[in-house]
Protein backbone atom coordinates (compact mmCIF):
# COMPACT_ATOMS: atom_id res chain seq x y z
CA UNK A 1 33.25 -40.53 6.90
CA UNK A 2 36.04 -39.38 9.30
CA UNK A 3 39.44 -38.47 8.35
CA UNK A 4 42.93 -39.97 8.50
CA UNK A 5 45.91 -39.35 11.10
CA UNK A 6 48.81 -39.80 9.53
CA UNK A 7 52.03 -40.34 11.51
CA UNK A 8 54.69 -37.63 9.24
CA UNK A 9 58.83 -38.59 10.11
CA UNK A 10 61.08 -35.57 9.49
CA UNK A 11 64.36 -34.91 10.07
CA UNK A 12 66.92 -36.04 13.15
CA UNK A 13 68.82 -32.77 12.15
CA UNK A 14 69.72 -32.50 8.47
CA UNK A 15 67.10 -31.00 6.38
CA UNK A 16 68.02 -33.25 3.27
CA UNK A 17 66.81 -36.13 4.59
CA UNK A 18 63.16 -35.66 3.84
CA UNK A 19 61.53 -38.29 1.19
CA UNK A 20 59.35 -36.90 -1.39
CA UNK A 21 56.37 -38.98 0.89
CA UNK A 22 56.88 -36.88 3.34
CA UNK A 23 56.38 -33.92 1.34
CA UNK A 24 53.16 -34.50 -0.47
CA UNK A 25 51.65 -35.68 2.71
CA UNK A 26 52.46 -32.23 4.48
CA UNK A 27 51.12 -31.17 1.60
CA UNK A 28 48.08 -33.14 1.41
CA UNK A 29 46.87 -33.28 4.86
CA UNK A 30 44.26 -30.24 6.04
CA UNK A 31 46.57 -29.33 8.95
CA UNK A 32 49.34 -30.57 10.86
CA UNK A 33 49.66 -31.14 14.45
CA UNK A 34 53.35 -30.35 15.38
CA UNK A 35 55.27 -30.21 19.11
CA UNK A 36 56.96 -27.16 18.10
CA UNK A 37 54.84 -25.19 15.56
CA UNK A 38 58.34 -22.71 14.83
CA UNK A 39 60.58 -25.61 14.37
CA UNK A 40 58.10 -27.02 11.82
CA UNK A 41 57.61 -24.01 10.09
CA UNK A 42 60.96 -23.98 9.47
CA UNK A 43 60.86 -27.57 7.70
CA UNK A 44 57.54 -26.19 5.78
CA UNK A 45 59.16 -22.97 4.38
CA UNK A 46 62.89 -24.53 3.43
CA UNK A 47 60.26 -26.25 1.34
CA UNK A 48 57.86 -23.97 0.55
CA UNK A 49 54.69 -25.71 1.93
CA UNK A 50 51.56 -23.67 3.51
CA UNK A 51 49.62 -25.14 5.91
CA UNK A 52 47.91 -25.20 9.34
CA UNK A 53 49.53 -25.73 11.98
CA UNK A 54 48.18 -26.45 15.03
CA UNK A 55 50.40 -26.76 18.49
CA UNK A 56 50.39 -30.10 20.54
CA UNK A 57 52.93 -30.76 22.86
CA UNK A 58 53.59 -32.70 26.73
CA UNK A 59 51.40 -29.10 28.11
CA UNK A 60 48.70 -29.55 26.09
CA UNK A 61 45.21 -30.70 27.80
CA UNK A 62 42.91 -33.25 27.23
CA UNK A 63 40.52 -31.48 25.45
CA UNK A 64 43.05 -30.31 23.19
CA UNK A 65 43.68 -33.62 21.95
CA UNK A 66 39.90 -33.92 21.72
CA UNK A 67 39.37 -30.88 19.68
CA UNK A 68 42.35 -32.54 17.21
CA UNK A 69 40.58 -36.00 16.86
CA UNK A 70 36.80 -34.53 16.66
CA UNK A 71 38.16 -32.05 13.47
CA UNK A 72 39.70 -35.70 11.93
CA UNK A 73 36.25 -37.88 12.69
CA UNK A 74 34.59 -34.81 10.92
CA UNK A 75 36.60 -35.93 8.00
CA UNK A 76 40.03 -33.79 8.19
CA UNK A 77 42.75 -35.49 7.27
CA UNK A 78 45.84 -34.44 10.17
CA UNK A 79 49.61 -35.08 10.17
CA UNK A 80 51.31 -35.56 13.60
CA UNK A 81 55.08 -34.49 13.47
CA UNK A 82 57.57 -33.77 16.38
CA UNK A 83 60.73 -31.69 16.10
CA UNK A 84 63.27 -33.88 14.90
CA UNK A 85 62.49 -37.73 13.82
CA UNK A 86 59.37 -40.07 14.14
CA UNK A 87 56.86 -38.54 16.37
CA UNK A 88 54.75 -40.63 19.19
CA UNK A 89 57.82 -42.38 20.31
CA UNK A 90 59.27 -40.72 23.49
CA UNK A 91 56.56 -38.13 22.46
CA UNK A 92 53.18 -36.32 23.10
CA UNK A 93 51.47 -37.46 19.45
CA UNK A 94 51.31 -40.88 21.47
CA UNK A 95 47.98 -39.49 22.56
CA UNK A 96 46.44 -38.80 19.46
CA UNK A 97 47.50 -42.26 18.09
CA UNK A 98 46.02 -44.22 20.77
CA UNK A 99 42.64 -41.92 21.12
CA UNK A 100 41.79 -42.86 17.36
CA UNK A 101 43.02 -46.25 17.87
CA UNK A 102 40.00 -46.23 20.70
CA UNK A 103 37.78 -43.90 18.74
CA UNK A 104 38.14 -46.38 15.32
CA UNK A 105 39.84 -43.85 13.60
CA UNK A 106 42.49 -44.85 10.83
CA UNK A 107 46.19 -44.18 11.68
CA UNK A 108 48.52 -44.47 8.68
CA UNK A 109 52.40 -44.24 8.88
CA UNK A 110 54.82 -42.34 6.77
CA UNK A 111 58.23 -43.43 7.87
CA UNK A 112 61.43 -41.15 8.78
CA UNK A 113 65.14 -41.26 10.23
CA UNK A 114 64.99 -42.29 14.13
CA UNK A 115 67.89 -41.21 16.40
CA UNK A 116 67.63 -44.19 18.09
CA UNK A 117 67.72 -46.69 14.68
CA UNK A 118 70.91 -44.43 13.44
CA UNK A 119 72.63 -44.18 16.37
CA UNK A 120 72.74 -48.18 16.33
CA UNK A 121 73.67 -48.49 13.47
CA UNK A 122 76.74 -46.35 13.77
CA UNK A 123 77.53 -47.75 17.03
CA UNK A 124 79.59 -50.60 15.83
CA UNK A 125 78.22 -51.99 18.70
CA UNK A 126 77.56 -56.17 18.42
CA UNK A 127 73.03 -56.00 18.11
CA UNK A 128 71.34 -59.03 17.98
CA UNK A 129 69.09 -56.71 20.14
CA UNK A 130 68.49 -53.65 21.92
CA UNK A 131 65.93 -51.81 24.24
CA UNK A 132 64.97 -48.43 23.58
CA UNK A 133 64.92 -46.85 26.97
CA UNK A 134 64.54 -43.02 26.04
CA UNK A 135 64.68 -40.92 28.77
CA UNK A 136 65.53 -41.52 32.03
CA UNK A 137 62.94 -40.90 34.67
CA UNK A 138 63.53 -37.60 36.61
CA UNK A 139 62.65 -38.62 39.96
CA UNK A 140 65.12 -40.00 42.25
CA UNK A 141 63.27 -43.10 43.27
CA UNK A 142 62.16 -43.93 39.56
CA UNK A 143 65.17 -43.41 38.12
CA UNK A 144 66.71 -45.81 40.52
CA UNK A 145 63.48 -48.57 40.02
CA UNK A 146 64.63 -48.67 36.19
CA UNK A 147 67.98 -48.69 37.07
CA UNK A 148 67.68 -51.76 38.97
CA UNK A 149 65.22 -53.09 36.96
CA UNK A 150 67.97 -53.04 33.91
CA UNK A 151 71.27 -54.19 35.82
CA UNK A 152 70.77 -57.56 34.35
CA UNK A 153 69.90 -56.46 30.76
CA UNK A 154 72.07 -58.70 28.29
CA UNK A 155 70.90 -56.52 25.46
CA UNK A 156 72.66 -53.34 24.10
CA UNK A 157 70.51 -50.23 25.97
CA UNK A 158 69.65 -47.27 23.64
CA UNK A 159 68.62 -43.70 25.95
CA UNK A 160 68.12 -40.19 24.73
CA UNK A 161 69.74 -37.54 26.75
CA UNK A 162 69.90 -33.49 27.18
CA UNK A 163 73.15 -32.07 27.45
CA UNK A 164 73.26 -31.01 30.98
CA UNK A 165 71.89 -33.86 32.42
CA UNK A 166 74.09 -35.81 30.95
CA UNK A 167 77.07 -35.99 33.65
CA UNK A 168 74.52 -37.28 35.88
CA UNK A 169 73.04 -40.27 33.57
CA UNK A 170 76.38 -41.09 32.95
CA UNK A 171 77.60 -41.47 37.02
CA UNK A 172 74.26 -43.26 37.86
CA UNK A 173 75.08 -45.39 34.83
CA UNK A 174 78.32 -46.44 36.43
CA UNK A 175 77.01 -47.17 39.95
CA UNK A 176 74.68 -49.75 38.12
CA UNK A 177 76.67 -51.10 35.42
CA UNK A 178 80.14 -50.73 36.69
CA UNK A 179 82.63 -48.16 35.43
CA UNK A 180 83.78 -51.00 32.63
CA UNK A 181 80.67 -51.03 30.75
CA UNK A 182 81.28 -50.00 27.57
CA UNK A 183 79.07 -47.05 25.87
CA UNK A 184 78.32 -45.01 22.87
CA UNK A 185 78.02 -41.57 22.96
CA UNK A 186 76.15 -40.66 19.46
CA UNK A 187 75.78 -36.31 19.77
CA UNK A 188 73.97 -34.06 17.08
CA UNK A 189 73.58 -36.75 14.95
CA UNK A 190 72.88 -35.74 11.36
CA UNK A 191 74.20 -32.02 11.98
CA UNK A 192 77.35 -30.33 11.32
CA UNK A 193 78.90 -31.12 14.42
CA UNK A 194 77.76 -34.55 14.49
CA UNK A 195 80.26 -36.93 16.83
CA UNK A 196 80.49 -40.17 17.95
CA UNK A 197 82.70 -41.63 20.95
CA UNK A 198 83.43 -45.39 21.91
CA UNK A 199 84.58 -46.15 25.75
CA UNK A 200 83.61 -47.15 28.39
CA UNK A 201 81.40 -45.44 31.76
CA UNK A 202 84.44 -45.20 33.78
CA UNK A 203 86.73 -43.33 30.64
CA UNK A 204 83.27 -41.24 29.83
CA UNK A 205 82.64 -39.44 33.43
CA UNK A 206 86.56 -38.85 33.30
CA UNK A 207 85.85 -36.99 29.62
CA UNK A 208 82.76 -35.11 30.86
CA UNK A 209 84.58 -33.96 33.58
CA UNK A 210 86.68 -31.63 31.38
CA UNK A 211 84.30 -31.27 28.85
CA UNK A 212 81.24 -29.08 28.85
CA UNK A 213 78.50 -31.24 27.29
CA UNK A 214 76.55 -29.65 24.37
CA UNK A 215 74.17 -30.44 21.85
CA UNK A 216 71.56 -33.84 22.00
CA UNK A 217 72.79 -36.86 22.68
CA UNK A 218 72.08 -40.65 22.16
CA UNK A 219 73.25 -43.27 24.53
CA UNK A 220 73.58 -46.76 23.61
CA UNK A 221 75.25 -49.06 26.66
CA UNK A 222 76.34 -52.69 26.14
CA UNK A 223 74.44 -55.09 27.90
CA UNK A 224 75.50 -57.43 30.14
CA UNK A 225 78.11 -59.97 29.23
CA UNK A 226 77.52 -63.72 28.34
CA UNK A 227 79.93 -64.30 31.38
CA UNK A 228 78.52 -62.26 33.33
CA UNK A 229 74.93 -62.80 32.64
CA UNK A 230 74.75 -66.24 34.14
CA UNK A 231 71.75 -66.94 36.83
CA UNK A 232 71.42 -65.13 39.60
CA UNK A 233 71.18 -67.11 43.15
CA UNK A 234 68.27 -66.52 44.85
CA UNK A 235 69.95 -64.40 47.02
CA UNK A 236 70.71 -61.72 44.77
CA UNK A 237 67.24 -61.66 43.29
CA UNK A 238 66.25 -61.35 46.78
CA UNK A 239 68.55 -58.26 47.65
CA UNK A 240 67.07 -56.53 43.87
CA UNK A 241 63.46 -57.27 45.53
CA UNK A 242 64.55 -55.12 48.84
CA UNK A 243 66.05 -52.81 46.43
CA UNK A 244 62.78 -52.08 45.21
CA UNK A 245 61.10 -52.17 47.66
CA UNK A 246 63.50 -49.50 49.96
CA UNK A 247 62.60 -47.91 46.98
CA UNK A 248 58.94 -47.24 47.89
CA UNK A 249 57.80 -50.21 45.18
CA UNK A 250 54.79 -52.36 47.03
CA UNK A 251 56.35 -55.98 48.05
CA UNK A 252 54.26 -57.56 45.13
CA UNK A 253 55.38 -55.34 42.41
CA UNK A 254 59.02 -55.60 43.26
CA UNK A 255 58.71 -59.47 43.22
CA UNK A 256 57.09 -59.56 39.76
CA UNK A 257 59.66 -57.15 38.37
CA UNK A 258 62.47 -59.13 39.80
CA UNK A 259 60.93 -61.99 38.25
CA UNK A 260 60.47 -60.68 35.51
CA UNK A 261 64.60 -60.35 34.99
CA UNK A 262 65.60 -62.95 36.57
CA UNK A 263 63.58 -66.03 35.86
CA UNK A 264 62.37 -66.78 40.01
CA UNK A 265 58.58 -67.25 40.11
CA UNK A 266 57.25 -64.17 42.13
CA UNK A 267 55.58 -66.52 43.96
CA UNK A 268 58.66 -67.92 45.55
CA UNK A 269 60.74 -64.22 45.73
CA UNK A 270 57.41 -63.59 48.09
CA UNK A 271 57.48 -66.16 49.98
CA UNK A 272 60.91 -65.49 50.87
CA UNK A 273 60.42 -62.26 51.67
CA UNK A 274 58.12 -63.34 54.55
């Protein structure tokens, strides 16, 4: 009979907020897969718990994943954690969830603080909804793609940031937003600096540009206005579809994209493209 994966929470930053769960599965488990085996053996010695640790992070190979998931279908039981919050969002345990989900292996959850649930609710932003974006794509031409792609968003936008890229987020935030967008700027959330600012893009480039950035950071971004989010003309859709496309996106993806946020059938964005 194979084993279990269990999905193990910790903390966002504060040490404290652990729930007794959590602790008897790290106990319980016969090793633990972790991103960062030092910052988790901190967490396991503030409370005293022994146990294997074995290293699995965005390097790690193929067959290291395979080598985890053969040990659980020989009936190990394994806890996935990351550094700081729930692990296989925005994270490398994403693998081993989905390659037991395909192997028939059971996949339990023990729940934990989220950056990107606390940083919402903190916010005092107005969610009905939000989108959890998480990081921004490196790359110049797919950063822009989900750029675009989001211009039209009417929900609040929730992104996770490292301190010295955040200057940039923010001033490619403004070119696609506009500088009056309002934003929340959630940083070490949890910790002893912990700090939240309310403004807007155009007041937050003006604040990073005396302030040195430090620490991680949570960005949640208002989406686009009731007044402002009224259909598009055809035009405009059109103009997001060359967008795309000057881009480097293929003419078919940008269309279904487009039509995707804007409510045109790709069918007709195509045709007018021709």
């Amino acid at each position: 009979m194979s084993g279990i994966l269990y999905i193990i929470g910790t903390p966002i930053g504060n040490m404290e907020d652990i729930t007794l769960r959590q602790l008897r599965m790290m106990q319980e488990v016969d090793f633990l897969c972790a991103e960062d085996t030092r910052v988790t053996l901190k967490l396991l010695n503030r409370y005293e718990i022994k146990k294997e640790l074995v290293s699995f992070h965005e390097h790690s190979s193929r067959s290291d994943a395979e080598r985890i998931v053969s040990r659980i279908s020989a009936g190990e039981n394994c806890g996935v954690v990351t550094d700081a919050g729930m692990p296989c969002i925005s994270d490398p345990g994403e693998v081993l969830v989905r390659m037991c989900g395909e192997c028939g292996i059971e996949v339990k959850v023990v729940p934990g603080p989220t950056a990107a649930a606390s940083a919402a609710a903190i916010s005092a932003l107005h969610i009905k909804r939000f989108t959890f974006e998480g990081f921004l794509p490196v790359q110049k031409k797919e950063r822009a793609q989900r750029l675009e792609l989001l211009r039209n968003e009417t929900a609040v936008m929730i992104f996770y940031e490292a301190p010295h890229k955040l200057k940039a987020a923010i001033d490619d935030f403004s070119e696609f937003f506009g500088t009056d967008r309002r934003i929340v700027i959630c940083r070490e959330l949890t910790k002893l600096h912990e700090e939240v600012l309310r403004m807007t893009l155009g007041e937050a480039a003006e604040y990073y540009s005396r302030t040195e950035p430090k620490g991680e950071f949570v960005l949640l971004i208002d989406g686009k206005s009731a007044g402002q989010g009224e259909k598009i003309t055809m035009e405009q859709a059109m103009e997001q579809v060359r967008k795309l496309i000057d881009n480097g996106e293929k003419p078919t993806e940008a269309c279904k994209a487009v039509a995707k946020e804007t409510g045109y059938r790709k069918g007709e964005l195509y045709s007018a493209l021709q």
